[in-house]
PDB file of N, CA and C in Angstrom:
ATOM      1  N   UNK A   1     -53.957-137.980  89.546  1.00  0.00           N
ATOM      2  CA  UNK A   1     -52.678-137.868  88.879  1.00  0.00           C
ATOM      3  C   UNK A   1     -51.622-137.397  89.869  1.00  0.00           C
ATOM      4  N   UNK A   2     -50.420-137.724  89.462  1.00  0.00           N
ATOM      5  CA  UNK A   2     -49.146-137.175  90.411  1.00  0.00           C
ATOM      6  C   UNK A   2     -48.471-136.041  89.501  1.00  0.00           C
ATOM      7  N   UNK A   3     -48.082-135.137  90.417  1.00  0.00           N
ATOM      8  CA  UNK A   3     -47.151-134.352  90.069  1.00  0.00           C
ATOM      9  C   UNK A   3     -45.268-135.202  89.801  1.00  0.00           C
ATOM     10  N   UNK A   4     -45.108-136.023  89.914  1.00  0.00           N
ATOM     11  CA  UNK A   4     -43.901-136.847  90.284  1.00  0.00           C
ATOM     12  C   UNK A   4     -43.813-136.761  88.687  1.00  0.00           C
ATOM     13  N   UNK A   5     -42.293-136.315  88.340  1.00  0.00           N
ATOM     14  CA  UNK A   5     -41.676-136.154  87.173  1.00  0.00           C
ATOM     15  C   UNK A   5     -41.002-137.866  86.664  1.00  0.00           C
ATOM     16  N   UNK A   6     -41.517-137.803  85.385  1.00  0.00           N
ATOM     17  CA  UNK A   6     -41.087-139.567  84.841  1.00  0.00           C
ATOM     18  C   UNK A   6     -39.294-139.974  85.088  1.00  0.00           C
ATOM     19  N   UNK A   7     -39.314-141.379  85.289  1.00  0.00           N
ATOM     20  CA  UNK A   7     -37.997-141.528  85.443  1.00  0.00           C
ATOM     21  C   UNK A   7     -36.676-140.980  84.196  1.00  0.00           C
ATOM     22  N   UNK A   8     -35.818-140.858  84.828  1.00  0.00           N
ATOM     23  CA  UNK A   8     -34.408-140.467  84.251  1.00  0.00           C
ATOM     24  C   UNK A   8     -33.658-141.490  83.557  1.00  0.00           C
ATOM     25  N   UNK A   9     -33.032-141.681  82.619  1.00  0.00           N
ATOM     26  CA  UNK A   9     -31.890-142.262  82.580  1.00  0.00           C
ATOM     27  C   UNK A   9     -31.113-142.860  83.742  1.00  0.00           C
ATOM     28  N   UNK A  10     -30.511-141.672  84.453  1.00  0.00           N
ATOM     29  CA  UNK A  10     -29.870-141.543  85.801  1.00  0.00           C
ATOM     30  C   UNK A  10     -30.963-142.325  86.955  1.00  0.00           C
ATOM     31  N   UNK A  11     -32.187-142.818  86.775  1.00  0.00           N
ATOM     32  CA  UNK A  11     -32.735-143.641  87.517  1.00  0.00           C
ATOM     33  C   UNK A  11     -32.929-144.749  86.931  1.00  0.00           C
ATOM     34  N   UNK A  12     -33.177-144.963  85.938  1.00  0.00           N
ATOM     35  CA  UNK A  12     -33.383-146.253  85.707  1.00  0.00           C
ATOM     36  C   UNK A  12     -31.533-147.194  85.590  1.00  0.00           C
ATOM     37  N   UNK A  13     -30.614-146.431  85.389  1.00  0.00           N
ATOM     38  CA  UNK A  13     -29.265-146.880  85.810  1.00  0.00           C
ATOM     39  C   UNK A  13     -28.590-147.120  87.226  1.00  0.00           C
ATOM     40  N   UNK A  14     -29.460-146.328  88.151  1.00  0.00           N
ATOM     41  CA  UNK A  14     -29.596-146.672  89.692  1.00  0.00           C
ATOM     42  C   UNK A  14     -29.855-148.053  90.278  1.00  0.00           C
ATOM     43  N   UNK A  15     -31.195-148.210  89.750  1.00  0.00           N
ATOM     44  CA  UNK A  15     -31.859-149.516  90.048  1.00  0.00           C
ATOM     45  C   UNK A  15     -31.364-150.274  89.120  1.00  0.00           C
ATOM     46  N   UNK A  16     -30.856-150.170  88.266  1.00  0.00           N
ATOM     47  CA  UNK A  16     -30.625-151.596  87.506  1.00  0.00           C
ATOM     48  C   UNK A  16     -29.109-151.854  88.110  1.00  0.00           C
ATOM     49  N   UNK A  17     -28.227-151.316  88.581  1.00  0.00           N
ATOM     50  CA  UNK A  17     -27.443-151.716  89.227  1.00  0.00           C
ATOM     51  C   UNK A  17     -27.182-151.837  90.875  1.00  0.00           C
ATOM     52  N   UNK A  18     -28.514-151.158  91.478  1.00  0.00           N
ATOM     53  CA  UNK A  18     -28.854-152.206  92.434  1.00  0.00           C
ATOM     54  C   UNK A  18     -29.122-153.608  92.779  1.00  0.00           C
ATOM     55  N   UNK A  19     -30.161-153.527  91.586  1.00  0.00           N
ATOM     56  CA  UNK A  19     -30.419-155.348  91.011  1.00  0.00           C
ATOM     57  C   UNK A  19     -29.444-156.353  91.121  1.00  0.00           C
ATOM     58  N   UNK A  20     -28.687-155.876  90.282  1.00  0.00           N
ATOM     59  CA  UNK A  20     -27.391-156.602  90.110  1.00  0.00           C
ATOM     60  C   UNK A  20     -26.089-156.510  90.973  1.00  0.00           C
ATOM     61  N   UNK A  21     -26.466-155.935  91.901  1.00  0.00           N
ATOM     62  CA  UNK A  21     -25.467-155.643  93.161  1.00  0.00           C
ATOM     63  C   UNK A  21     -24.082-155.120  92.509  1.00  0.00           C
ATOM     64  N   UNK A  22     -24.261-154.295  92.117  1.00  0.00           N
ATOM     65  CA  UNK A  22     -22.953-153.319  91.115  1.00  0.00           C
ATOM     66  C   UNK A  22     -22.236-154.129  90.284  1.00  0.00           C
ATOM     67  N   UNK A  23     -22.631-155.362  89.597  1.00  0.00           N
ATOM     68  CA  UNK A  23     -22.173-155.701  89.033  1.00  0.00           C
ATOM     69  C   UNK A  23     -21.995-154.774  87.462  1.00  0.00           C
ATOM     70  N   UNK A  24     -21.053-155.068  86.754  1.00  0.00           N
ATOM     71  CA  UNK A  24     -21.132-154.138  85.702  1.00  0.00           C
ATOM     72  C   UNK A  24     -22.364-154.682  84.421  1.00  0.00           C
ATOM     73  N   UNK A  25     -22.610-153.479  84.108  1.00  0.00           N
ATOM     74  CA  UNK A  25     -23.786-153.533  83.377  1.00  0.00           C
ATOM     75  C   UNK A  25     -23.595-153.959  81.519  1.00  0.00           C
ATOM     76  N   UNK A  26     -22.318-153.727  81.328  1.00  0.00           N
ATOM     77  CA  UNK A  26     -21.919-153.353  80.073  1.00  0.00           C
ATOM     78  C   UNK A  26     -21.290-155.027  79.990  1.00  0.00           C
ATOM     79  N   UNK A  27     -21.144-155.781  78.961  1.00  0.00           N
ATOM     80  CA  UNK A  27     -20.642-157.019  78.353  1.00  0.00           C
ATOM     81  C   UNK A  27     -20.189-157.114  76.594  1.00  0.00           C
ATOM     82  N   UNK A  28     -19.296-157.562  77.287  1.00  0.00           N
ATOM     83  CA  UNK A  28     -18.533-157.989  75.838  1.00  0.00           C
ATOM     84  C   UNK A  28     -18.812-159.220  74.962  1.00  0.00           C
ATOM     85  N   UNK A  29     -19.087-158.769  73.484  1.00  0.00           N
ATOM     86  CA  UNK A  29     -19.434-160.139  72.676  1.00  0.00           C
ATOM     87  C   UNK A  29     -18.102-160.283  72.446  1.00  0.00           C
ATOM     88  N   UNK A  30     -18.428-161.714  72.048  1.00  0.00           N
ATOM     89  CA  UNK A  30     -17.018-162.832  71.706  1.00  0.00           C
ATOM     90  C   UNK A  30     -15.979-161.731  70.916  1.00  0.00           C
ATOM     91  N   UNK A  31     -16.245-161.088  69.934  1.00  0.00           N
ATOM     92  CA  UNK A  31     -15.476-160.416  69.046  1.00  0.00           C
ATOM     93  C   UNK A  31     -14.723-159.246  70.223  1.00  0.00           C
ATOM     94  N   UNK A  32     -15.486-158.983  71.003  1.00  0.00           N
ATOM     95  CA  UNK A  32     -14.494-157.946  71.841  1.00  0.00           C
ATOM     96  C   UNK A  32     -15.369-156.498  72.191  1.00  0.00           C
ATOM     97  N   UNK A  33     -16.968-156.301  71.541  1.00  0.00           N
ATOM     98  CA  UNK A  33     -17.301-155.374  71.669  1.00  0.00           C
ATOM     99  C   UNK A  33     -17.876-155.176  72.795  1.00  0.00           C
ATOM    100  N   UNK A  34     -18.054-154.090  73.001  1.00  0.00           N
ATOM    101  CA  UNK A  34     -19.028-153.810  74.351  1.00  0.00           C
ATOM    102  C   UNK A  34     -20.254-153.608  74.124  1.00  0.00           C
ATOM    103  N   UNK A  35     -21.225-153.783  74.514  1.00  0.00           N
ATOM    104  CA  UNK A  35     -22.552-153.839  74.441  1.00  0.00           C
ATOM    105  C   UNK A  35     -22.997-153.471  75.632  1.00  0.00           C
ATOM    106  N   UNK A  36     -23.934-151.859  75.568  1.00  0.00           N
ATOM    107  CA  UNK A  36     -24.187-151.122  76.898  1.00  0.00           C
ATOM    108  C   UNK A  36     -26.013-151.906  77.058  1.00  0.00           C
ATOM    109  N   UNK A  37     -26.039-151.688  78.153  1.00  0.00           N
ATOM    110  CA  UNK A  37     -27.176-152.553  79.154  1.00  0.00           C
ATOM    111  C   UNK A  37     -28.762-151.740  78.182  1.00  0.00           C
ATOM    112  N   UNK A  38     -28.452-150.999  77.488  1.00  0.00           N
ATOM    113  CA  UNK A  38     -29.787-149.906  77.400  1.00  0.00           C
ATOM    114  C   UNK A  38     -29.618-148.921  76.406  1.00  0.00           C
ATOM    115  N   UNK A  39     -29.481-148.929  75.007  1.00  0.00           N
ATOM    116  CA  UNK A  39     -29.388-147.872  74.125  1.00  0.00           C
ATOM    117  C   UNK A  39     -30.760-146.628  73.934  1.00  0.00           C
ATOM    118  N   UNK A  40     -30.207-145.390  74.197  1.00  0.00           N
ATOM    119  CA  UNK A  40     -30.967-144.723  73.568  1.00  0.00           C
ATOM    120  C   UNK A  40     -31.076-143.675  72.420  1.00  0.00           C
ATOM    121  N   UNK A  41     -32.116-142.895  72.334  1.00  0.00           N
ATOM    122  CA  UNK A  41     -31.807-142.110  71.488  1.00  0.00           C
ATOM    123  C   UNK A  41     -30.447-141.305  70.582  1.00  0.00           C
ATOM    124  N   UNK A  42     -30.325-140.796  71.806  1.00  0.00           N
ATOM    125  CA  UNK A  42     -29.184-140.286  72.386  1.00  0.00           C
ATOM    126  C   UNK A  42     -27.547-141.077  71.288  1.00  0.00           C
ATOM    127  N   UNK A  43     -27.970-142.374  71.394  1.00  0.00           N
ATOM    128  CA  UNK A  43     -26.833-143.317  70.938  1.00  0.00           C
ATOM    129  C   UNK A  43     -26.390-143.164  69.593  1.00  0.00           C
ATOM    130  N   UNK A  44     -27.731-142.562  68.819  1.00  0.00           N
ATOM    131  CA  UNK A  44     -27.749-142.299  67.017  1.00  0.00           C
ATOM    132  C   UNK A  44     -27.278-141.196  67.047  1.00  0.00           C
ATOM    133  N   UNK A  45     -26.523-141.147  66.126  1.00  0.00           N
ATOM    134  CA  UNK A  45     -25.680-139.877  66.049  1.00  0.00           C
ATOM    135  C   UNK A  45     -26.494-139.083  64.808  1.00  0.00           C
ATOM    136  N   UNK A  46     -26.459-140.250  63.627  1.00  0.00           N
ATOM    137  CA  UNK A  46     -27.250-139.558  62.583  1.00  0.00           C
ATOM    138  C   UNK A  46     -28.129-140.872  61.405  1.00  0.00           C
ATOM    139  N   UNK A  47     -28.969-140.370  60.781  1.00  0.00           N
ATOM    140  CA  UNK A  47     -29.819-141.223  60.148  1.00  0.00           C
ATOM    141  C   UNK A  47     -28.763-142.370  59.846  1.00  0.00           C
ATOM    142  N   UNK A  48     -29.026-143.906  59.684  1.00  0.00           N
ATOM    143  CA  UNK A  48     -28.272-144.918  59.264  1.00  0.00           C
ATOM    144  C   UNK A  48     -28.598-144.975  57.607  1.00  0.00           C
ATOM    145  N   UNK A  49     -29.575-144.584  57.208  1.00  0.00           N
ATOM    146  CA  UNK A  49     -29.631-144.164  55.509  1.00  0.00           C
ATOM    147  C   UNK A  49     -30.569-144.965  55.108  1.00  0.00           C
ATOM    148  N   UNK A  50     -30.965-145.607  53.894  1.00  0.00           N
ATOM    149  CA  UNK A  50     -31.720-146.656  53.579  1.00  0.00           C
ATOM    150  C   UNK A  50     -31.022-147.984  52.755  1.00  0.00           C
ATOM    151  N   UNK A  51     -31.574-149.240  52.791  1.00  0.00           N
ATOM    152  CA  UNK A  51     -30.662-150.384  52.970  1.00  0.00           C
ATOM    153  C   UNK A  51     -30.993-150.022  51.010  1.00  0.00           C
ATOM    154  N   UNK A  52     -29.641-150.476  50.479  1.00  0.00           N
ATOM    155  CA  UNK A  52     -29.383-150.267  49.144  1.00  0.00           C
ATOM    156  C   UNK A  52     -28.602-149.636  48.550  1.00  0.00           C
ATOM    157  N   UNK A  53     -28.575-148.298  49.990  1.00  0.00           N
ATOM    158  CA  UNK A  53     -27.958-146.933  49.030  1.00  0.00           C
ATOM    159  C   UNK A  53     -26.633-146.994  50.376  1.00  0.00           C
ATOM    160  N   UNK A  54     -25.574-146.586  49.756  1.00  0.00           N
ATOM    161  CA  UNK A  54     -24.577-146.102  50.848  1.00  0.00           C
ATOM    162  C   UNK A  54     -24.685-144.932  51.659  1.00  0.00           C
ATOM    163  N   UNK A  55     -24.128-145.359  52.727  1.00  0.00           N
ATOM    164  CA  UNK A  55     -23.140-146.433  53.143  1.00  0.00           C
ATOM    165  C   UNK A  55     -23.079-148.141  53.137  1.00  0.00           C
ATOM    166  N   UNK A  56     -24.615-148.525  52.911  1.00  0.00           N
ATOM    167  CA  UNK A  56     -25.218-149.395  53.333  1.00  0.00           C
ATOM    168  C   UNK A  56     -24.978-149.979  54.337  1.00  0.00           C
ATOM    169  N   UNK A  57     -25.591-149.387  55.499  1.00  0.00           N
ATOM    170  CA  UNK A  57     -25.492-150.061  56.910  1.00  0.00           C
ATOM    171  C   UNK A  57     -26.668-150.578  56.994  1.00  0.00           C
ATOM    172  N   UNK A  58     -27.319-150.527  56.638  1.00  0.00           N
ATOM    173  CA  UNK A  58     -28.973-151.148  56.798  1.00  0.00           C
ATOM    174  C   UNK A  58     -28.908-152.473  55.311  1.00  0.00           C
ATOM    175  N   UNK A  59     -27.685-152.705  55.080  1.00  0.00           N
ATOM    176  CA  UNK A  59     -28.392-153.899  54.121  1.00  0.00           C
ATOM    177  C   UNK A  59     -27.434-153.491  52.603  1.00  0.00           C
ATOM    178  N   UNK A  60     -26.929-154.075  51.697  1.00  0.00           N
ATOM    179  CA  UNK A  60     -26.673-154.215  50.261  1.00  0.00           C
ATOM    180  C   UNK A  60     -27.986-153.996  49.210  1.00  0.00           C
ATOM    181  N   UNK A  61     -28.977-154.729  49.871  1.00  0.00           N
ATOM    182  CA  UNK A  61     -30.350-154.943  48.609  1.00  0.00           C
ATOM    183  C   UNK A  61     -31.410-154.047  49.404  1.00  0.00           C
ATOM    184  N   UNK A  62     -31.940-153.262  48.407  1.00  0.00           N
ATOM    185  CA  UNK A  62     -32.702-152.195  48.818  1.00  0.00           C
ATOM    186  C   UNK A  62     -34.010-153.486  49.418  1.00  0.00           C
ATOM    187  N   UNK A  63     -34.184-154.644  48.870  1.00  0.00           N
ATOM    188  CA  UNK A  63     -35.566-155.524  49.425  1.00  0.00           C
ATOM    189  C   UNK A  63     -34.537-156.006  50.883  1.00  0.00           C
ATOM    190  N   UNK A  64     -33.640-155.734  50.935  1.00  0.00           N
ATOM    191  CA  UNK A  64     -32.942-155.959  52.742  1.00  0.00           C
ATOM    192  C   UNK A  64     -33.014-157.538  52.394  1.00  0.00           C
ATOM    193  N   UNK A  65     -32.591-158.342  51.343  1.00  0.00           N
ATOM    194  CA  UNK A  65     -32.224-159.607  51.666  1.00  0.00           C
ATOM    195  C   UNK A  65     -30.772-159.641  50.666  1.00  0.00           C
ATOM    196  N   UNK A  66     -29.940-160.343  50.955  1.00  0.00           N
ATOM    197  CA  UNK A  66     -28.372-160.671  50.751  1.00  0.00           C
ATOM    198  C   UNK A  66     -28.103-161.203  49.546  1.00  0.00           C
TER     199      UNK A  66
END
């Protein structure tokens, strides 16, 4: 086994824009949004709820079909 501590955020954003020779990582859909290279945890602020009940971000019909 290694003592070597698992990668970072801050590393795996290193190399992925090495890869890509600094190109930017982040892209915009047609509508205008940005869409980051790698969501994490971090990104949820708080539960999205369950599809049925409001806010309903997960869906209108609690069976999640329209």
């Amino acid at each position: 086994m290694s003592d070597k501590s698992a990668p970072t955020l801050a590393d795996w954003q290193a190399a992925a824009t090495k890869e890509v020779k600094g190109a930017d990582l982040t892209w915009p859909t047609p509508e205008g949004i940005d869409v980051k290279p790698l969501y994490t945890a971090e990104d949820v602020t708080a539960d999205p709820g369950l599809p049925g009940f409001a806010p309903f971000t997960r869906g209108v019909r609690a069976s999640m079909y329209a």
